[in-house]
Protein backbone atom coordinates (compact mmCIF):
# COMPACT_ATOMS: atom_id res chain seq x y z
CA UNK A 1 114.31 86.59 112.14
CA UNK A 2 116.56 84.92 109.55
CA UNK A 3 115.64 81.30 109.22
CA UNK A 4 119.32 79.74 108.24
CA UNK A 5 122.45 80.75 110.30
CA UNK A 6 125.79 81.28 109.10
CA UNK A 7 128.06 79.16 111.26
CA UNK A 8 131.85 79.21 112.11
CA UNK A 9 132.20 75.73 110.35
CA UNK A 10 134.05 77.01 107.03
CA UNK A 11 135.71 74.17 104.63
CA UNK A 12 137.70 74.37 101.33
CA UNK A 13 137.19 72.68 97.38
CA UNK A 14 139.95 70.17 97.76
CA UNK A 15 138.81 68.19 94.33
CA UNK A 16 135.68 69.59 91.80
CA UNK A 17 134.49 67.05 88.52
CA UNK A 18 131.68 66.54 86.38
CA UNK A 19 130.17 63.39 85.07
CA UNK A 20 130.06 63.88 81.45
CA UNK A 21 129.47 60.41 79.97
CA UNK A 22 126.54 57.83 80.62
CA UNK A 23 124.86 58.21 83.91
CA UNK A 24 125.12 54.29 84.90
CA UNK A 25 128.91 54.66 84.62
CA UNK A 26 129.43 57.69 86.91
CA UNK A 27 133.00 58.73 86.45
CA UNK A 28 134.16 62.08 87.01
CA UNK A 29 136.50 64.42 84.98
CA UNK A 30 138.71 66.17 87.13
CA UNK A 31 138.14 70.59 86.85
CA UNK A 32 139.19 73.41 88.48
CA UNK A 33 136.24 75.41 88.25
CA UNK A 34 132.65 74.90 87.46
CA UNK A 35 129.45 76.72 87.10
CA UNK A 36 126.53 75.83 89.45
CA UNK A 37 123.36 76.81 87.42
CA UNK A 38 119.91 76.54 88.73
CA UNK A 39 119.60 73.61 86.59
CA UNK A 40 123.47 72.26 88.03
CA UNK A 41 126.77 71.61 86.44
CA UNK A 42 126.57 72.62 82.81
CA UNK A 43 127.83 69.39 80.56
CA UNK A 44 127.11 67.50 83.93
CA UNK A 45 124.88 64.12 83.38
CA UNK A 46 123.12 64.67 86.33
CA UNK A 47 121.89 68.75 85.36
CA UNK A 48 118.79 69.43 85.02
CA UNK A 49 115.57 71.49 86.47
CA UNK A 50 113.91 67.91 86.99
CA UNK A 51 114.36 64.37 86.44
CA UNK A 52 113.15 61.07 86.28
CA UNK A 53 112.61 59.35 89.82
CA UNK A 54 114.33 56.41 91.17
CA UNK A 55 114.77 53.53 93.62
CA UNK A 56 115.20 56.44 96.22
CA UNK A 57 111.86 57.75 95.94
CA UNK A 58 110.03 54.32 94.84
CA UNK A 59 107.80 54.70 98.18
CA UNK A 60 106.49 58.27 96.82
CA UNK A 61 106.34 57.72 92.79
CA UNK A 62 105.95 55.06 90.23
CA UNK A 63 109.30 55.06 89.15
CA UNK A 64 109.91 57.65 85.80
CA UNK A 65 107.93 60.07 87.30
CA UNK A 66 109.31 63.53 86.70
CA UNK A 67 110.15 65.15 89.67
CA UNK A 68 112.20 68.39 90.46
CA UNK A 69 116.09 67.75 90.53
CA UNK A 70 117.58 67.92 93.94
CA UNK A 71 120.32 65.63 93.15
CA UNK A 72 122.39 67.75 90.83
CA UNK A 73 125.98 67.42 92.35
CA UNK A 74 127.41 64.65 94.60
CA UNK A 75 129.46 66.41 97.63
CA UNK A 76 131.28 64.10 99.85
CA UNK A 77 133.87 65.15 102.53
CA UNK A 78 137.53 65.36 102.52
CA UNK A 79 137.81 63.82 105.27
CA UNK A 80 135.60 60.69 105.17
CA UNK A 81 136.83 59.64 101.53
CA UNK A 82 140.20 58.79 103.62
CA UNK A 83 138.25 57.09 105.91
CA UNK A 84 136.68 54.79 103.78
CA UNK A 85 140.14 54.59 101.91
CA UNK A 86 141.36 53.32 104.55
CA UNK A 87 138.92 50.88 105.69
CA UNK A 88 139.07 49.34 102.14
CA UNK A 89 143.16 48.76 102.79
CA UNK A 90 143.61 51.34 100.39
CA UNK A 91 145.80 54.45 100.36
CA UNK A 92 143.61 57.27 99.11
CA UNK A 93 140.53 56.91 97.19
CA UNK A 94 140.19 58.75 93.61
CA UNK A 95 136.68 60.81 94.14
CA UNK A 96 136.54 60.41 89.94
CA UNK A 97 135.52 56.96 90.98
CA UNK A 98 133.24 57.96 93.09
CA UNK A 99 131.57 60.66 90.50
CA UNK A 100 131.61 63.30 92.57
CA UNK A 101 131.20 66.79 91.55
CA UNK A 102 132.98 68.16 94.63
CA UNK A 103 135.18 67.02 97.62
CA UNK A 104 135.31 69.91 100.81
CA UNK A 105 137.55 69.68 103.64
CA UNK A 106 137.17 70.91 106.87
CA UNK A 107 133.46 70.65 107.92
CA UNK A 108 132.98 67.78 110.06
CA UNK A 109 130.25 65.28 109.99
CA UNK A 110 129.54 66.10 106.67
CA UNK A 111 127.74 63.34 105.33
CA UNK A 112 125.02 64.05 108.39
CA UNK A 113 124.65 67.61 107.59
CA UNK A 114 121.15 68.71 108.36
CA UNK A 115 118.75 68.89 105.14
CA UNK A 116 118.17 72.09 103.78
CA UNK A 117 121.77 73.46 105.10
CA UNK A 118 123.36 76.19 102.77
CA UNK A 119 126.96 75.27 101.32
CA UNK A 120 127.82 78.88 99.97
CA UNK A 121 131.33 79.70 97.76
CA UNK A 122 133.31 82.48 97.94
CA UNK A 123 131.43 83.97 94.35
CA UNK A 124 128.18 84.14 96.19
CA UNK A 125 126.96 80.54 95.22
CA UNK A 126 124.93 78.40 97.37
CA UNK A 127 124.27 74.88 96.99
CA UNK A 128 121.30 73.67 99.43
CA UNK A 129 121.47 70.21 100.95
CA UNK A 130 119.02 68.07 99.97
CA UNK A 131 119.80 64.67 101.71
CA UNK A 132 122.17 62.04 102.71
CA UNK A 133 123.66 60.00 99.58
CA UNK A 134 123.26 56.65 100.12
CA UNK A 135 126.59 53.88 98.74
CA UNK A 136 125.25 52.15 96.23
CA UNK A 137 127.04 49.77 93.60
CA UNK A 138 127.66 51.72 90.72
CA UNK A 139 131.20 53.25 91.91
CA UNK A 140 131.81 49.79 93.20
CA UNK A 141 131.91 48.98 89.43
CA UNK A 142 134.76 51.25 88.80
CA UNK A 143 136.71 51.34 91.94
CA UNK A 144 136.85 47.19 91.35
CA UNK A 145 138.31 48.14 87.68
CA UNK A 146 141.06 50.33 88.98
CA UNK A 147 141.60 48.55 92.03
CA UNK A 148 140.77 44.72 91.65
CA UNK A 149 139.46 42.61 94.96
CA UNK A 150 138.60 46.08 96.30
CA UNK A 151 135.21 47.61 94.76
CA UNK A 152 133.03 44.71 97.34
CA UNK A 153 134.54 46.52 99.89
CA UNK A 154 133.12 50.02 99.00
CA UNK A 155 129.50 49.62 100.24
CA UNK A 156 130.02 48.35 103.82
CA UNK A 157 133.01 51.16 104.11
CA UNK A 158 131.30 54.07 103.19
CA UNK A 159 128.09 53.74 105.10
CA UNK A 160 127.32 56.83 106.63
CA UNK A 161 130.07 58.82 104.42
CA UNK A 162 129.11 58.79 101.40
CA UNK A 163 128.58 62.86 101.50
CA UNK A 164 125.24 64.70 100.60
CA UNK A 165 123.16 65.38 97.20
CA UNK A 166 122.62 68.90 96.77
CA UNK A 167 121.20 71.56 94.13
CA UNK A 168 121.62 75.31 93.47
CA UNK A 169 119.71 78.15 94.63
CA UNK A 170 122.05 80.68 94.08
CA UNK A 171 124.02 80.71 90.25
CA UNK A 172 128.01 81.07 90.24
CA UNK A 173 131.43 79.67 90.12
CA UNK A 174 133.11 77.47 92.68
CA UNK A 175 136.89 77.10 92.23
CA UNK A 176 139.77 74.90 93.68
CA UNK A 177 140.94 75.90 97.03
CA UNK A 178 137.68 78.30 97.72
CA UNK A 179 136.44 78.82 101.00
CA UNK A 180 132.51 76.89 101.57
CA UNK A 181 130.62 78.29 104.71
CA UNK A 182 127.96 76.10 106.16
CA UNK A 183 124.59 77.72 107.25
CA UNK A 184 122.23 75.79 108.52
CA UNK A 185 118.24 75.83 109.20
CA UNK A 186 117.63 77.82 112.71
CA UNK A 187 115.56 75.36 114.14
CA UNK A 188 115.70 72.01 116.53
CA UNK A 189 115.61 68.80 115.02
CA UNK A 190 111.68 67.13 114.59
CA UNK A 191 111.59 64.84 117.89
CA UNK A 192 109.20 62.84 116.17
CA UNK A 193 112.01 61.81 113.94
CA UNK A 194 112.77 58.15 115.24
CA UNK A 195 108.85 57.10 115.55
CA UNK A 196 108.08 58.50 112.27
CA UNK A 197 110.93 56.19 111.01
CA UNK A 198 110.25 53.12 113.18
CA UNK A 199 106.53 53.50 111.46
């Protein structure tokens, strides 16, 4: 029996970027296509087979520690990018900013999509969910440049939408305007889940 199933939830590549400078700035460069390699987004400052750990993982490594990559691109959600716009007083919110590497409409809930889901393009590749991204400072940084009296307001309004980290199992090409299915892991969630996090 298959252990992922393809689901009716199907969204579109409303925006695609890469990070191309220094990885403490984080801006994106707008594209309209990009390659997903095993080891990411070619040019991409966050590519790689592995990388150095971080804050995220402090509780697991000493921090340095080379560890496999499953933060290649940033994905966050058509949808909840206007609704931290909005709860920042702004308009619409530049996902450049925000160094994303792609923006998808239509699948709700996105930011709480279950680890290990499948986000598979049209050409066949698959990007697998690794995690909730957290908000951290960073884009504050440049959202506050472009946008003065705003970037304090980022953290607080993006909490729980700041989209998922991801990596790629399967190599291709996702364009603007392509159609992303959602598959997700056949099974329930762990009910040990809220003790295990209490602990």
């Amino acid at each position: 029996m298959p252990a992922l199933k393809p689901t009716g939830f199907v969204g579109r590549v409303a925006w695609l970027g890469r990070v191309t400078g220094e990885r403490k700035l984080l801006t994106a460069e707008p594209a309209k296509e990009l390659f997903a390699s095993f080891a990411g987004i070619a040019g991409e400052a966050h590519q790689g087979l592995t990388r150095p750990s971080c804050s995220r993982v402090a509780a697991q490594y000493p921090k340095g520690t080379e560890i496999r990559n499953t933060r290649q691109v940033s994905i966050l959600s058509l949808e909840e990018m206007a609704d931290i716009a909005r709860d920042m007083g702004l308009p619409s919110l530049d996902p450049a900013l925000l160094g994303a590497t792609m923006v998808i409409g239509g699948i709700p809930d996105f930011s709480h999509l279950p680890p290990s889901s499948r986000l598979q393009g049209e050409s066949g590749a698959t990007l697998v969910v690794d995690m909730q991204n957290r908000p951290c400072a960073i884009p504050a940084k440049a959202i506050e440049a472009a946008c003065p009296g705003k970037g304090k307001l980022f953290l607080p309004a993006a909490k729980g939408r700041r989209g998922v980290t991801a990596w790629a199992e399967r190599e291709g090409l996702f364009r603007l305007g392509d159609a992303v299915r959602l598959h997700v892991p056949d099974q329930r969630a762990w009910q040990y889940l809220d003790v295990a996090r209490e602990g």
